[in-house]
Protein backbone atom coordinates (compact mmCIF):
# COMPACT_ATOMS: atom_id res chain seq x y z
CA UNK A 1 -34.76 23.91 -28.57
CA UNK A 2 -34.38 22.46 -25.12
CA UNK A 3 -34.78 18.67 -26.29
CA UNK A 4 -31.63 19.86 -28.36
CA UNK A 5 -29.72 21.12 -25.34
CA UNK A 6 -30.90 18.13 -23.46
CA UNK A 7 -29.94 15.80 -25.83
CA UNK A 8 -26.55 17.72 -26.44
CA UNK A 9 -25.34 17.85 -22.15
CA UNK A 10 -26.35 14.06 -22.09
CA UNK A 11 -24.11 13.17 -25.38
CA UNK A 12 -21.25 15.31 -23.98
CA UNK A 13 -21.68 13.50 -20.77
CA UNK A 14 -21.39 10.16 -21.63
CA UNK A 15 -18.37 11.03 -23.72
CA UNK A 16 -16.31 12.71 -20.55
CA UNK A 17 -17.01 9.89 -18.48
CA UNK A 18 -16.09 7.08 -21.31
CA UNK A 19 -13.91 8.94 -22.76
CA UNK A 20 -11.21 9.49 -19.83
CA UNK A 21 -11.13 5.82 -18.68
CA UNK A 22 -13.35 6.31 -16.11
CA UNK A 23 -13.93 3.00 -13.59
CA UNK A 24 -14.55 2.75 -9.43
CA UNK A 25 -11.41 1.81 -7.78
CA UNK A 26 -11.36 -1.66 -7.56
CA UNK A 27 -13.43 -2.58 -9.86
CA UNK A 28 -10.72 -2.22 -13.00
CA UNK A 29 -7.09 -1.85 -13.72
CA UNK A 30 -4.62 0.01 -15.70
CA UNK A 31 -2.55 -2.66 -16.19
CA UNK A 32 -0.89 -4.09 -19.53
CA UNK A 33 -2.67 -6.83 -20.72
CA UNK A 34 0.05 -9.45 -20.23
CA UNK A 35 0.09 -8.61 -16.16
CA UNK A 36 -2.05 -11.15 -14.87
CA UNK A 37 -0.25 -12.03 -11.59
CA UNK A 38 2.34 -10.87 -9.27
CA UNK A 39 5.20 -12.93 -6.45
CA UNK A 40 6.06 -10.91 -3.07
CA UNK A 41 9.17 -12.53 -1.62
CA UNK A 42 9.51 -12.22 1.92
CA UNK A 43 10.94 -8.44 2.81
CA UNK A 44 14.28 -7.65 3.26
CA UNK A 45 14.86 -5.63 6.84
CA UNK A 46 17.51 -3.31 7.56
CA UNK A 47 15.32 -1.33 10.20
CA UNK A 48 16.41 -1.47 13.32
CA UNK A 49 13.69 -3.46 14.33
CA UNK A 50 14.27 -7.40 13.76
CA UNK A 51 11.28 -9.71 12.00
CA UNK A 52 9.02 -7.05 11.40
CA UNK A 53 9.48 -7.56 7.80
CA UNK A 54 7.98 -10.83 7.88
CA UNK A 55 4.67 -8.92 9.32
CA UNK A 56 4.65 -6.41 6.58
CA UNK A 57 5.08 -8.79 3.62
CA UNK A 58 2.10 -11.05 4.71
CA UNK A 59 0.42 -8.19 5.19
CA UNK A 60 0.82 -6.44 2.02
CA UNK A 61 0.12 -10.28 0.30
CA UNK A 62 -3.06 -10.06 2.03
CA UNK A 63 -4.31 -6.52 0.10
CA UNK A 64 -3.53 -8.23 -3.20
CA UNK A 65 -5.49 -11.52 -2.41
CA UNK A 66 -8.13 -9.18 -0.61
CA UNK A 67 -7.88 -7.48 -3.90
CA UNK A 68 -8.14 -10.11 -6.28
CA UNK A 69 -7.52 -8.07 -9.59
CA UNK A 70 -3.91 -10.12 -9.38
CA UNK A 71 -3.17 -13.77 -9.06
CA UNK A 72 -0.94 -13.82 -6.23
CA UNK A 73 1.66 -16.84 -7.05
CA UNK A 74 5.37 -18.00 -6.85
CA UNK A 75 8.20 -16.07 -8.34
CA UNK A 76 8.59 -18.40 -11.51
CA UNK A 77 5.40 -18.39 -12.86
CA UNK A 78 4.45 -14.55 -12.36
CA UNK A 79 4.35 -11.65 -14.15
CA UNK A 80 5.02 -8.83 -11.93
CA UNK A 81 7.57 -9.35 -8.91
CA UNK A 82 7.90 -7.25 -5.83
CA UNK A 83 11.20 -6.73 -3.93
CA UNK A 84 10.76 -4.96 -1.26
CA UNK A 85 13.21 -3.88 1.92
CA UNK A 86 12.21 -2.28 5.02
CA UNK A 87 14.67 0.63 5.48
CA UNK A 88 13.47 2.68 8.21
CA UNK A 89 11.87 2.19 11.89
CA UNK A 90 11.82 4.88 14.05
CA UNK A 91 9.83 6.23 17.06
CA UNK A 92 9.37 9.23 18.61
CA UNK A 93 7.35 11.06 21.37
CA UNK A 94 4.90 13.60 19.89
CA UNK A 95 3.47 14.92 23.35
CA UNK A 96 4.15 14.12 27.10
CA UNK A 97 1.40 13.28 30.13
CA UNK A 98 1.88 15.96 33.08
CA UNK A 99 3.64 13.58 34.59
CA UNK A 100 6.49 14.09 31.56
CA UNK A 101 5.88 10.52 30.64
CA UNK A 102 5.50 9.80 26.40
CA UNK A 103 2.11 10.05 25.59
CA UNK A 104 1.31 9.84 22.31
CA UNK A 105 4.41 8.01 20.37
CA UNK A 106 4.85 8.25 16.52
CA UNK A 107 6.09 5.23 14.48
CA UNK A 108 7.68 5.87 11.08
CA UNK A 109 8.17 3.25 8.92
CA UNK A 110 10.57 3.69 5.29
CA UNK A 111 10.05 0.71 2.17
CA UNK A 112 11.64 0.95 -0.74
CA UNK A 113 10.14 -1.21 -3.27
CA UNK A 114 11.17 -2.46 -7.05
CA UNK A 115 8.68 -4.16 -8.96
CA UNK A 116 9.94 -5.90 -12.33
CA UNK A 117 7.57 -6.95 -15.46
CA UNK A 118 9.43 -10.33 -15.85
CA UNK A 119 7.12 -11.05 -19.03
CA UNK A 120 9.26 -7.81 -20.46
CA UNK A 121 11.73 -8.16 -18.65
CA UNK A 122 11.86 -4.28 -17.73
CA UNK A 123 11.47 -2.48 -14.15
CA UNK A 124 7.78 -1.55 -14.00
CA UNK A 125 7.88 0.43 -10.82
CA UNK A 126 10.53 1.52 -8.26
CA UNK A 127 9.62 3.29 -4.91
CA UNK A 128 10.26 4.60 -1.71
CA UNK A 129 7.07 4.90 0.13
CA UNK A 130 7.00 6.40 3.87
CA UNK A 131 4.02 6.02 6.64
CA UNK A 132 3.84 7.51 9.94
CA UNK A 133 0.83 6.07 12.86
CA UNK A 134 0.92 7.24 16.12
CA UNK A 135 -0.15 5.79 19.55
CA UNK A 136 -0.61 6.18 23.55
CA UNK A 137 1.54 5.01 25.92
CA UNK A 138 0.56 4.83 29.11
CA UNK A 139 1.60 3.42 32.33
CA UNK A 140 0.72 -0.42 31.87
CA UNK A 141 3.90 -1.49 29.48
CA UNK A 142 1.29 -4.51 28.31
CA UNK A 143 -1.33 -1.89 27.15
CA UNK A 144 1.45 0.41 25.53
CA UNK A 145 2.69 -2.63 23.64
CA UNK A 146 -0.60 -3.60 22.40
CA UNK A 147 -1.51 0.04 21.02
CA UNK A 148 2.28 -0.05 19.22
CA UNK A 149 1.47 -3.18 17.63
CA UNK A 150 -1.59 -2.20 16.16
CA UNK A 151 -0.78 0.72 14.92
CA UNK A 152 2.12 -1.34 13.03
CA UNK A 153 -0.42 -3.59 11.80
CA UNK A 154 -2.65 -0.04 10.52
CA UNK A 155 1.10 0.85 9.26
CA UNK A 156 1.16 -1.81 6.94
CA UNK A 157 -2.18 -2.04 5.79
CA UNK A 158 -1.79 1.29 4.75
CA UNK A 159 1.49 0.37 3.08
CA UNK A 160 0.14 -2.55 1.33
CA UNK A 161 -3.30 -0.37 -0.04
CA UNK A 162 -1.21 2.32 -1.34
CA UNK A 163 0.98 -0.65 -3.14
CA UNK A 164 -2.47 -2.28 -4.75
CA UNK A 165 -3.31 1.07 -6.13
CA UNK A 166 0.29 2.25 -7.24
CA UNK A 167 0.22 -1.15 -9.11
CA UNK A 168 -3.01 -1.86 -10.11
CA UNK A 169 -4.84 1.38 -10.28
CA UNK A 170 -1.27 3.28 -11.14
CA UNK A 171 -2.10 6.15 -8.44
C-alpha cells in the first residue's frame, strides 16, 4: 500500500510541474517560435529632462544582450521591434533634514512602449510602465548629483528587467 501512494504523489508530481510549463526564469521563453530577435531604436523623450533617453535605451539594450534569449540586431532584419518614448520625469522631496533642506528625493520616471511582431506584422505588446527610486541629497551639490544619477541608472535597469520578462518570460 504505501509503495502505491509513493509511487502515485511522485507520478502526480512530475505531471504538475511538466504539465504547467514550468522553467527557471531565464533559462526559457514563452515566445512564438518565429521570435528569434528583437531592434530597440533609440528612445523618444518628451520628459522634461533632455538626453536621458539615450541612457535608458542603452540601458534596456544591455538586459537583452545580458539576457541573451534574443538576438539583439538592426530594425530590418528583426523580428520583434521596440518603440519606446520616455513620457514622464519628475522629482519630488519625500522628507526634509532639520535644517528643512530635501533629504531624501523621489525620481519618477513614465515609458510607454509598443513592441510590433514584424514577422506577423501585428502589435505584440503595448505598455505604459512606471518606476519610482529615491535618493539623499545632502549639502555637497557634487554628492547629491552622483546619488540622482545612480538611482537613474537603478531606474532603468529596473525598467529594462521588467521589459526582458514582459517580452520574453510574458510576466
Amino acid at each position: 500500500m504505501k509503495q502505491h501512494i509513493k509511487k502515485n504523489w511522485l507520478f502526480n508530481f512530475c505531471l504538475l510541474f511538466s504539465g504547467c510549463g514550468y522553467h527557471l526564469v531565464g533559462t526559457g521563453s514563452t515566445l512564438p517560435a518565429h521570435i528569434k530577435s528583437i531592434a530597440i531604436p533609440v528612445f523618444e523623450n518628451s520628459s522634461s529632462q533632455p538626453e536621458i533617453h539615450r541612457e535608458l535605451t542603452s540601458i534596456i539594450l544591455r538586459s537583452f544582450i545580458n539576457d541573451g534569449r534574443l538576438k539583439v540586431t538592426n530594425k530590418d532584419d528583426a523580428d520583434l521591434v521596440m518603440t519606446g518614448a520616455l513620457t514622464y520625469y519628475d522629482t519630488r522631496t519625500a522628507s526634509f533634514s532639520s535644517e528643512d533642506l530635501a533629504s531624501d528625493i523621489i525620481i519618477e520616471l513614465g515609458v510607454d512602449i509598443e513592441v510590433t511582431d514584424q514577422v506577423k506584422n501585428k502589435i505584440f505588446l503595448k505598455q505604459k510602465l512606471k518606476t519610482q527610486w529615491d535618493y539623499k541629497s545632502t549639502s555637497d551639490i557634487s554628492d547629491t548629483e552622483t546619488a540622482r544619477l545612480r538611482a537613474l541608472d537603478d531606474a532603468y535597469n529596473e525598467l529594462g528587467t521588467r521589459l526582458v520578462s514582459l517580452i520574453i518570460d510574458q510576466f
